[in-house]
C-alpha atoms as a PDB file:
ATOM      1  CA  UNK A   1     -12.325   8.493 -17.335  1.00  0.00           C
ATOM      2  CA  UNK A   2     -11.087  11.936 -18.597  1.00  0.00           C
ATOM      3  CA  UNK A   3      -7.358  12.274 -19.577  1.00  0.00           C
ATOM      4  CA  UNK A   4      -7.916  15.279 -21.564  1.00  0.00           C
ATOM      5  CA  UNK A   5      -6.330  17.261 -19.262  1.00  0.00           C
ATOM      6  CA  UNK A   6      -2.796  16.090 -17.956  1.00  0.00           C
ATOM      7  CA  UNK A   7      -2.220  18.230 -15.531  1.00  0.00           C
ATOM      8  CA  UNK A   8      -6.121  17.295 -13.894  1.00  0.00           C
ATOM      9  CA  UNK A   9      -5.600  14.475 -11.899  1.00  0.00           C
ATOM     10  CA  UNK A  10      -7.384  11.827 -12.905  1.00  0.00           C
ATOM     11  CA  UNK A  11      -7.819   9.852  -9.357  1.00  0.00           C
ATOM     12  CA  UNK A  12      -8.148  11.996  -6.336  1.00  0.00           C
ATOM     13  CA  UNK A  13      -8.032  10.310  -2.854  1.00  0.00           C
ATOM     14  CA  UNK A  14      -9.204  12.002   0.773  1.00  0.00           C
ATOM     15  CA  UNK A  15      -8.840  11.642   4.270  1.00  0.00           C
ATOM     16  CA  UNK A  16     -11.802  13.447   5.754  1.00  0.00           C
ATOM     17  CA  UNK A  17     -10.069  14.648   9.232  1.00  0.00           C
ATOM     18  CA  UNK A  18     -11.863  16.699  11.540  1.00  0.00           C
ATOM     19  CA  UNK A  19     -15.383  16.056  11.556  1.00  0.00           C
ATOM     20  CA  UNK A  20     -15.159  15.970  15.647  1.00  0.00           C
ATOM     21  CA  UNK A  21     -13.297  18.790  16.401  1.00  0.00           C
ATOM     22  CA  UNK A  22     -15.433  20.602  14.228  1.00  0.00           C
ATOM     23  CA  UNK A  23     -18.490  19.872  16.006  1.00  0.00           C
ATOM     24  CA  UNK A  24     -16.501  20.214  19.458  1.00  0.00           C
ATOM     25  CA  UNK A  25     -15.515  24.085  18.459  1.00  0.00           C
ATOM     26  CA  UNK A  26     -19.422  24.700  18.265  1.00  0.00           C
ATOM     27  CA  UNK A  27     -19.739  22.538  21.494  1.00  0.00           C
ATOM     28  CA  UNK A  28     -21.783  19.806  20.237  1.00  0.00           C
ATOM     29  CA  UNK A  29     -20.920  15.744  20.210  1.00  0.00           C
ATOM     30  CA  UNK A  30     -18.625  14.713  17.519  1.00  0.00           C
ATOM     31  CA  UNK A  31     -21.879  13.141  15.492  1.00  0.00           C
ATOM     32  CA  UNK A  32     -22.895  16.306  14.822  1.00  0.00           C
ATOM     33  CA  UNK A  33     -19.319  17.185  12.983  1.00  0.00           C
ATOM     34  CA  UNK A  34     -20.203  13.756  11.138  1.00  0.00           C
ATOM     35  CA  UNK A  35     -23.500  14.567   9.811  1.00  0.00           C
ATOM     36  CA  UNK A  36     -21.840  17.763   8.535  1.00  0.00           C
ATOM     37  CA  UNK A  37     -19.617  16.211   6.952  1.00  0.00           C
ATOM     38  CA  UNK A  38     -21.837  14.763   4.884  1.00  0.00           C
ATOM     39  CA  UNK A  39     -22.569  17.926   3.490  1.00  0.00           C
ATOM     40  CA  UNK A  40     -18.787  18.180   1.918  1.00  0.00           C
ATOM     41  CA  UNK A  41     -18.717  14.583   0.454  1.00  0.00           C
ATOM     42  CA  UNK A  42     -21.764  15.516  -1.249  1.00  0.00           C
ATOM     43  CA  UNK A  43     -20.125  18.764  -2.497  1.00  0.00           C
ATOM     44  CA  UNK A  44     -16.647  17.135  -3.418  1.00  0.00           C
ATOM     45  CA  UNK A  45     -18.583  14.375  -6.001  1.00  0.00           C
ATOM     46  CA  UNK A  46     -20.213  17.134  -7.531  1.00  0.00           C
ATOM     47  CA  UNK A  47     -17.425  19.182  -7.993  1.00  0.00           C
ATOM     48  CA  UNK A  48     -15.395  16.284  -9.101  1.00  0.00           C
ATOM     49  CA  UNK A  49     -17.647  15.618 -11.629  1.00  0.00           C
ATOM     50  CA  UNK A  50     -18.082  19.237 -12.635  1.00  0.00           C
ATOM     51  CA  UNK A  51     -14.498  18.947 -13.053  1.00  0.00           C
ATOM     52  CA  UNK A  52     -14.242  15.737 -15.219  1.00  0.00           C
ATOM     53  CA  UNK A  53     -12.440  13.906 -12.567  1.00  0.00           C
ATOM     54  CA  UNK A  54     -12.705  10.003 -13.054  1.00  0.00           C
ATOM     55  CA  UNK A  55     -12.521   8.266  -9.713  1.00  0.00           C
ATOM     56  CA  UNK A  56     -12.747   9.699  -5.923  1.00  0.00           C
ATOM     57  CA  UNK A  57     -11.680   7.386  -3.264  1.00  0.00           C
ATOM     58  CA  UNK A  58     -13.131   8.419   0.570  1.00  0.00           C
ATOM     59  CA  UNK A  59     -11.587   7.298   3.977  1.00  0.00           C
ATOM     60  CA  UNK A  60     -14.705   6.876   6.034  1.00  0.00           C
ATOM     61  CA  UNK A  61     -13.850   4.395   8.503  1.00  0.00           C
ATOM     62  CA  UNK A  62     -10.614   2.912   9.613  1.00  0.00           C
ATOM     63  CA  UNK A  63      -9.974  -0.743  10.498  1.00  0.00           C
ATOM     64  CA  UNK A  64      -8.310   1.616  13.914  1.00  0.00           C
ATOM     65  CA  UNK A  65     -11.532   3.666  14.220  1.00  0.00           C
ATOM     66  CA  UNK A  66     -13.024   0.975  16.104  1.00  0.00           C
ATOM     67  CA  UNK A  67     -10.492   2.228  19.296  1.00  0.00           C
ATOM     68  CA  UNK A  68     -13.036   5.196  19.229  1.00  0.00           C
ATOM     69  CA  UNK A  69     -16.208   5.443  22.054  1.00  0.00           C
ATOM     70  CA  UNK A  70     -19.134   2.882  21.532  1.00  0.00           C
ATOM     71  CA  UNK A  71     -21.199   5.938  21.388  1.00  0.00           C
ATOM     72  CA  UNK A  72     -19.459   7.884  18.633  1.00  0.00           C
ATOM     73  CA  UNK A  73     -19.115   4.019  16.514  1.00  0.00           C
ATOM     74  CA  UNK A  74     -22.747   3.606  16.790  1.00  0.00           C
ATOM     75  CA  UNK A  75     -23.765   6.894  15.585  1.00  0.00           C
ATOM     76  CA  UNK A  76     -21.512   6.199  12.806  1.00  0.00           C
ATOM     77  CA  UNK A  77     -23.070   2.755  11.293  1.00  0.00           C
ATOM     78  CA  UNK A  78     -26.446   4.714  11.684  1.00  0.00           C
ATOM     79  CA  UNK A  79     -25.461   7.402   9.745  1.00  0.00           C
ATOM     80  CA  UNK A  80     -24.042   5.393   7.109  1.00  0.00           C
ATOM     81  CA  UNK A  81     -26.987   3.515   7.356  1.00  0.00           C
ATOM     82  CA  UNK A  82     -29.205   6.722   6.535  1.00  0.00           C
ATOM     83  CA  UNK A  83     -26.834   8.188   4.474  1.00  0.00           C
ATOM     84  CA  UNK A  84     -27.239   5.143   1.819  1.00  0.00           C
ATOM     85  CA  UNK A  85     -30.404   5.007   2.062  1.00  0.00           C
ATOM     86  CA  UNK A  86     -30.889   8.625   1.156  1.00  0.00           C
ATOM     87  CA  UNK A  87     -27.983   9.801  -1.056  1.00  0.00           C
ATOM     88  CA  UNK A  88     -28.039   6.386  -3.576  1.00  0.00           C
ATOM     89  CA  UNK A  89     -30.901   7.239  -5.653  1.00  0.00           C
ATOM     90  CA  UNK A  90     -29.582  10.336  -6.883  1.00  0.00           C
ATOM     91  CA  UNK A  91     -25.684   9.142  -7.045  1.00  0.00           C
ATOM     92  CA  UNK A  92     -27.111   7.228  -9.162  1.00  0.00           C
ATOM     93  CA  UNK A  93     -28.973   9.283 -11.368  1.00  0.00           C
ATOM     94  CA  UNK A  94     -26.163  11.454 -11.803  1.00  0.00           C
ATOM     95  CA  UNK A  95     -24.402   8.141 -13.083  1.00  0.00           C
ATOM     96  CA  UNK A  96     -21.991   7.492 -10.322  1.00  0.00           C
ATOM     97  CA  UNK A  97     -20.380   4.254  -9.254  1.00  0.00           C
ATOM     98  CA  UNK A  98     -19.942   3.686  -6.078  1.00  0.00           C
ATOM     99  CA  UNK A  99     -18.495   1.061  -4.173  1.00  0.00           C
ATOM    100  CA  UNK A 100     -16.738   0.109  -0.806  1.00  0.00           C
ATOM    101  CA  UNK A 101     -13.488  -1.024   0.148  1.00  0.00           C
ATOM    102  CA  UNK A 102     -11.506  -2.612   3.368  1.00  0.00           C
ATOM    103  CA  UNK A 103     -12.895  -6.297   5.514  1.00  0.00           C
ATOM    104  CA  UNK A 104     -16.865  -5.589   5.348  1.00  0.00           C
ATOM    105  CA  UNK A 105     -17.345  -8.715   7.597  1.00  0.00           C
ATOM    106  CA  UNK A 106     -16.960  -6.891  10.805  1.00  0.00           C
ATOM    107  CA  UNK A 107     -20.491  -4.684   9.784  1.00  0.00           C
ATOM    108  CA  UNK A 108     -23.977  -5.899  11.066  1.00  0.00           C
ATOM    109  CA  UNK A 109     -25.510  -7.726   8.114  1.00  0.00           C
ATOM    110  CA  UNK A 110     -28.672  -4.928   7.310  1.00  0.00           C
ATOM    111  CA  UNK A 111     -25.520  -2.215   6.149  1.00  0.00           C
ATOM    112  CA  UNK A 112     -23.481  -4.969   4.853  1.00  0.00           C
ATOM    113  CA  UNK A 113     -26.944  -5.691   2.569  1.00  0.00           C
ATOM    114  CA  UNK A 114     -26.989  -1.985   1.903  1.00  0.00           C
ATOM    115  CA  UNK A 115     -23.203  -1.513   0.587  1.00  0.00           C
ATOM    116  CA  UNK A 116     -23.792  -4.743  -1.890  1.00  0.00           C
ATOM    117  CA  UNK A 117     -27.232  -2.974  -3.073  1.00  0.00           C
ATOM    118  CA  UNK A 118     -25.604   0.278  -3.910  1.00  0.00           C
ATOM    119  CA  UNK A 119     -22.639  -1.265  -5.424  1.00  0.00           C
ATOM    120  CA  UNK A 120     -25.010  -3.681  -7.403  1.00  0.00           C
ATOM    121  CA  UNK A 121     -27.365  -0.903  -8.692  1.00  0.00           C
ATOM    122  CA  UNK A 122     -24.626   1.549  -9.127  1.00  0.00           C
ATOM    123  CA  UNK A 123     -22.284  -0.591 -11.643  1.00  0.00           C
ATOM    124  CA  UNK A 124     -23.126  -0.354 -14.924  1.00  0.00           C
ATOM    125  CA  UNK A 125     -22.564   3.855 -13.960  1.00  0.00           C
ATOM    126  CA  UNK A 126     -19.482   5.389 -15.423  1.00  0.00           C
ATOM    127  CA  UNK A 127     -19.211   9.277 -15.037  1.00  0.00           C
ATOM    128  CA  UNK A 128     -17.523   9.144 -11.507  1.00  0.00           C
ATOM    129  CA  UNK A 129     -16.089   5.819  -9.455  1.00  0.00           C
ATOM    130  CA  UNK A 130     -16.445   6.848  -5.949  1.00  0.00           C
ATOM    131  CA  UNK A 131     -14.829   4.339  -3.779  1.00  0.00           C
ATOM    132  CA  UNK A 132     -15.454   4.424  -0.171  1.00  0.00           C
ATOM    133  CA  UNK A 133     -12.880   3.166   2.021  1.00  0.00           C
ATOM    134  CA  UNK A 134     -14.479   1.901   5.279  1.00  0.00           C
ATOM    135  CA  UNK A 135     -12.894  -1.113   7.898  1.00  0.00           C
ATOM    136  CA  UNK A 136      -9.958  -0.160   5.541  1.00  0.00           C
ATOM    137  CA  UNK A 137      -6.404  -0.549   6.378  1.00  0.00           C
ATOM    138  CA  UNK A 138      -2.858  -0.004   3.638  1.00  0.00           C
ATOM    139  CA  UNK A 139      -1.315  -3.226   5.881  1.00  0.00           C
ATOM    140  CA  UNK A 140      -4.446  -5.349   5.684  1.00  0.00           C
ATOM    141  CA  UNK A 141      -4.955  -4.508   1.668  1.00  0.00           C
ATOM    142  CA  UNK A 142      -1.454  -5.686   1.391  1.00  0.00           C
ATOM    143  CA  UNK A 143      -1.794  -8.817   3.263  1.00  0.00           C
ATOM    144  CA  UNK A 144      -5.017  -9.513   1.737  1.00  0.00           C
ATOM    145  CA  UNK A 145      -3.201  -9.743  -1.689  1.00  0.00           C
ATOM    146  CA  UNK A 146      -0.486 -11.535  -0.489  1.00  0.00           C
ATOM    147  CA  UNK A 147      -2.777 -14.418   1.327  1.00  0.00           C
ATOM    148  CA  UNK A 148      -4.925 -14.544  -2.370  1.00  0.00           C
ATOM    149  CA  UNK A 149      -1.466 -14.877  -4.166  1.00  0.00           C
ATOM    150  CA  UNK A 150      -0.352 -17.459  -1.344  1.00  0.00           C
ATOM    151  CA  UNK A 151      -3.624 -19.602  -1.611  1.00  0.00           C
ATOM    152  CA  UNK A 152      -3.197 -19.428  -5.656  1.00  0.00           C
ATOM    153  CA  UNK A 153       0.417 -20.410  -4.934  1.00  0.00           C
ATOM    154  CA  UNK A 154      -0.840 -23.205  -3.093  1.00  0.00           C
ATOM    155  CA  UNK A 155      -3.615 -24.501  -5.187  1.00  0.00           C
ATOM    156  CA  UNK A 156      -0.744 -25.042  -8.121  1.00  0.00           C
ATOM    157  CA  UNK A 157      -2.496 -22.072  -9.857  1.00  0.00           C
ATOM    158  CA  UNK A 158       1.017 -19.925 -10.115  1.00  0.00           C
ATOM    159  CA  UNK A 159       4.969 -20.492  -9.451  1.00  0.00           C
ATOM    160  CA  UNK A 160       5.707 -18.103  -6.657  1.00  0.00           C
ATOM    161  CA  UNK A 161       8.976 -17.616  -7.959  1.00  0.00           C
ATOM    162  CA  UNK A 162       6.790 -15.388 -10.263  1.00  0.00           C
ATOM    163  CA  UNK A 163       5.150 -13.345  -8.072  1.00  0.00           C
ATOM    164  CA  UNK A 164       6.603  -9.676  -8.556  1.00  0.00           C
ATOM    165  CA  UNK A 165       5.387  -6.403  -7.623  1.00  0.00           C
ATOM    166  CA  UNK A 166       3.086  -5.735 -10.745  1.00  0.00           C
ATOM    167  CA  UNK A 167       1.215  -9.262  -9.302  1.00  0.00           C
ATOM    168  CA  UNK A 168       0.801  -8.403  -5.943  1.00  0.00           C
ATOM    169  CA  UNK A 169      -0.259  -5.065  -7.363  1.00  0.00           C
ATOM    170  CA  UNK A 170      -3.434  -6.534  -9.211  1.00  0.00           C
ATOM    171  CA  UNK A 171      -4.684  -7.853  -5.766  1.00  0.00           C
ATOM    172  CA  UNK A 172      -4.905  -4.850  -3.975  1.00  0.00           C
ATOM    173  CA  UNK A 173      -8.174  -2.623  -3.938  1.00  0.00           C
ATOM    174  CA  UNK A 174      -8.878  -0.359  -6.832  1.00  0.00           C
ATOM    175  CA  UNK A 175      -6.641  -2.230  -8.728  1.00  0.00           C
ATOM    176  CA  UNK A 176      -8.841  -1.797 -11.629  1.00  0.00           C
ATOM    177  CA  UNK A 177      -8.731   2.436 -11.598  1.00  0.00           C
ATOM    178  CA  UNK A 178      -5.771   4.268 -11.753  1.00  0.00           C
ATOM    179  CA  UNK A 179      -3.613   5.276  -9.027  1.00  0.00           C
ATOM    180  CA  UNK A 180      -4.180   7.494  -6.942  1.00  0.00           C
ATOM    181  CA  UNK A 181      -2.207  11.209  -8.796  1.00  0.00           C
ATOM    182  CA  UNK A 182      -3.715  13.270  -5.720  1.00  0.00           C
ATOM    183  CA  UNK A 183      -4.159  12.961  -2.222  1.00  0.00           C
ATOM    184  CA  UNK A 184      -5.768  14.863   0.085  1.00  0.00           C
ATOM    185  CA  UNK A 185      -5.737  15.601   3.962  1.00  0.00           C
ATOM    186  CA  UNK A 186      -8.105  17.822   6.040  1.00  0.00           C
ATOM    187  CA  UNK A 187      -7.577  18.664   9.597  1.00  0.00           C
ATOM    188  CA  UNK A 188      -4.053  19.935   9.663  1.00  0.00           C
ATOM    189  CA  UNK A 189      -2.430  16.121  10.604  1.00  0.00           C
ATOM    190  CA  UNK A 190       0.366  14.974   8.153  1.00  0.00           C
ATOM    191  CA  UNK A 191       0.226  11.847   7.791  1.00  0.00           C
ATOM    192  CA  UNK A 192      -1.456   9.292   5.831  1.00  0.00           C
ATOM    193  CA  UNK A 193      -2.527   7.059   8.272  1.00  0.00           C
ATOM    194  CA  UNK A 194      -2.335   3.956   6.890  1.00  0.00           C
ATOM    195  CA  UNK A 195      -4.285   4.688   3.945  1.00  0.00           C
ATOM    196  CA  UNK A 196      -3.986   3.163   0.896  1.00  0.00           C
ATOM    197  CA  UNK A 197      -0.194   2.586   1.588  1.00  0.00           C
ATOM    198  CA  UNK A 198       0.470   0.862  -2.009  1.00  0.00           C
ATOM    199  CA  UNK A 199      -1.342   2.772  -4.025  1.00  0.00           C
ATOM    200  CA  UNK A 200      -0.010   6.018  -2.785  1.00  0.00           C
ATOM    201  CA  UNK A 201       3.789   5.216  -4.112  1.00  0.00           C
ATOM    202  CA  UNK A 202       3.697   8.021  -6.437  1.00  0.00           C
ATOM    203  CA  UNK A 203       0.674  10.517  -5.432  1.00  0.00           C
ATOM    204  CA  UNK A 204       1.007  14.401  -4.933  1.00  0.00           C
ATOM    205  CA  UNK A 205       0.222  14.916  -1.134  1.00  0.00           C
ATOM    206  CA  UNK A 206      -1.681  18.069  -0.463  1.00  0.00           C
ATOM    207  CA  UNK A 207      -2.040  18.797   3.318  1.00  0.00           C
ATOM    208  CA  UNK A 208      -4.525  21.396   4.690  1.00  0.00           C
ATOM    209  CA  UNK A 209      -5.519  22.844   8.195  1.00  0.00           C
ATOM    210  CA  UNK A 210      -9.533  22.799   7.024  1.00  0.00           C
ATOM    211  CA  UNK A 211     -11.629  20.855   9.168  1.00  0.00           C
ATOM    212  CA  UNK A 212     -13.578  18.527   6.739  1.00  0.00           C
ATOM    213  CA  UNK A 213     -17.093  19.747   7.246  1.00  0.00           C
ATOM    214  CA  UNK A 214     -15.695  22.848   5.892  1.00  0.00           C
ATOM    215  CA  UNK A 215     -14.116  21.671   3.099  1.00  0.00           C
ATOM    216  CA  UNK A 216     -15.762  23.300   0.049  1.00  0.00           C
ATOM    217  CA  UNK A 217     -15.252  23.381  -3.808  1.00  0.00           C
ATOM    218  CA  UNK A 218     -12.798  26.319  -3.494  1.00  0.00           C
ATOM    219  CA  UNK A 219     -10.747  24.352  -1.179  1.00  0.00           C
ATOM    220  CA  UNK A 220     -10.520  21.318  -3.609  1.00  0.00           C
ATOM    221  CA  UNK A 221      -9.760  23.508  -6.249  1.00  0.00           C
ATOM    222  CA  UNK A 222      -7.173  25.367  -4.674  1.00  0.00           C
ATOM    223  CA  UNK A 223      -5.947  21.282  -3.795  1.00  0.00           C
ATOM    224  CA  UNK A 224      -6.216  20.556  -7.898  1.00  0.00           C
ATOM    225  CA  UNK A 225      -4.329  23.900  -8.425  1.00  0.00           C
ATOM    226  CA  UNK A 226      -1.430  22.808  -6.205  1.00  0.00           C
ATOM    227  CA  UNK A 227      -1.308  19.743  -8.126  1.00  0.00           C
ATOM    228  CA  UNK A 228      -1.180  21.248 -11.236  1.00  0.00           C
ATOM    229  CA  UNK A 229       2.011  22.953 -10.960  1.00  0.00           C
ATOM    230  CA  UNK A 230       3.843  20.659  -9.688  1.00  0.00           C
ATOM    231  CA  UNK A 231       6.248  18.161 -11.989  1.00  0.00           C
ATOM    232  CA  UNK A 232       5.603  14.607 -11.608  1.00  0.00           C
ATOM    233  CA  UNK A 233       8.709  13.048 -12.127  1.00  0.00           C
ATOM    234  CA  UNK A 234       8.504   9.148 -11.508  1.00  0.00           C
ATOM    235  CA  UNK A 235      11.858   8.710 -10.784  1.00  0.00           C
ATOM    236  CA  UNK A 236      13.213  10.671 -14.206  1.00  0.00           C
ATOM    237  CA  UNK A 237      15.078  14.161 -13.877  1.00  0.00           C
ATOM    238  CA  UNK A 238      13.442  17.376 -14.384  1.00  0.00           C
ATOM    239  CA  UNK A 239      14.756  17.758 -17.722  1.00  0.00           C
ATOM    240  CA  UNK A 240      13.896  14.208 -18.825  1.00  0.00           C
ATOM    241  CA  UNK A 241      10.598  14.890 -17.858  1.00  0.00           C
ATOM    242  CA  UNK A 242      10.674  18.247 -19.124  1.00  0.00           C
ATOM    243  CA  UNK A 243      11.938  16.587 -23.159  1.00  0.00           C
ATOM    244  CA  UNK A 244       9.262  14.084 -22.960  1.00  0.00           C
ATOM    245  CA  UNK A 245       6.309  16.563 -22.467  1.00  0.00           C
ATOM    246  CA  UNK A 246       7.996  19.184 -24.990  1.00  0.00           C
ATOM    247  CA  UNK A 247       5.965  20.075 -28.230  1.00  0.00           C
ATOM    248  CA  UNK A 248       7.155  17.613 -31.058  1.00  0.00           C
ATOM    249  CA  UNK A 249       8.864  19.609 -34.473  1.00  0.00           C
END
């Protein structure tokens, strides 16, 4: 992943908000706002990668999203359906990883076949890790960890008096990439929505009214330009962060 560039982040995260009332203010059903939005998830890897950004991580599909109509959840699994089949041959000619995150059991076995044969074909690829967050929730990704620490606990593998943060931190999704340094929100709600609730300890939040169908390049680079000039401090002063990035004599 690129680090050339500090002030680039190096992992940018996205909640995709607005897909329905997108397709509403043209008065057509919400799946047509979601096929649309496919449009500006193709044009955010690109412009990640133009950028030299290592890893994108997508909020498709929410462990809550299952609340929504029958109607507007079926037309969803079908388009992710088509969408794989159509977008993974060239994702991964352009040498992007891609893989998916949250409790895949609750998906009908032909895209739950589909999300392991992307991920399989897709992971030896290294210019862009595009994680897709789908049946995903921050609480169950935390409790998911904590039952694998619990079972290892159990099994005599590890002392539980042991288990700290930085453990429970390896068990969590993505723990393998970076943290998140950026996140993103279209749609004009602020609020993260229980997404990736550890890994967002420390991330630059960047809200934005956009509806995500008509989120463009511009738009994420006005998002990377917000993030550049702002001081991430980590729980240092200004002027201890301020010494620490100073030119050396």
């Amino acid at each position: 992943m690129s680090t050339d560039t500090p002030s680039l982040p190096r992992h940018v995260a996205i909640i995709m908000d607005g897909n329905g009332r997108w397709a509403e203010q043209r008065r057509q059903p919400r799946s047509f706002g979601h096929r649309a939005g496919q449009k500006a998830v193709r044009q955010a890897i690109e412009h990640c990668m133009r950028r030299g950004i290592g890893a994108l991580t997508l909020f498709a599909f929410s462990s809550e999203n299952w609340r929504r109509p029958e109607t507007e959840v079926s037309a969803l699994m079908t388009l992710f359906l088509k969408a794989l089949d159509k977008e993974v041959d060239q994702l991964h000619a352009n040498g992007v990883c891609l893989r998916f995150i949250g409790d895949l059991s609750r998906f009908d076995a032909p895209l739950r076949e589909r999300m392991h044969a992307a991920r399989e074909r897709t992971a030896g690829n290294t210019a862009l890790h595009v994680n897709v967050a789908v049946n995903y929730g921050g609480h169950w990704d935390i409790a998911q960890a904590a039952r694998s620490l619990a079972e290892a606990a159990a099994r005599g593998d590890l002392d539980p008096t042991g288990i700290d943060a930085e453990m429970l931190g390896a068990h969590v999704c993505l723990a393998d990439l970076p943290a998140p340094d950026l996140f993103i929100r279209t749609g004009g709600e602020h609020r993260i929505s229980n997404f990736l609730l550890w890994q967002l300890a420390y991330t630059e939040l960047v809200f934005t009214d956009t509806l995500w169908p008509d989120f463009d390049a511009d738009c994420l680079d006005a998002a990377l330009d917000d993030f550049a000039g702002r001081q991430r401090r980590f729980g240092r002063t200004g002027s201890q962060v301020a010494e620490s990035t100073a030119p050396q004599p």
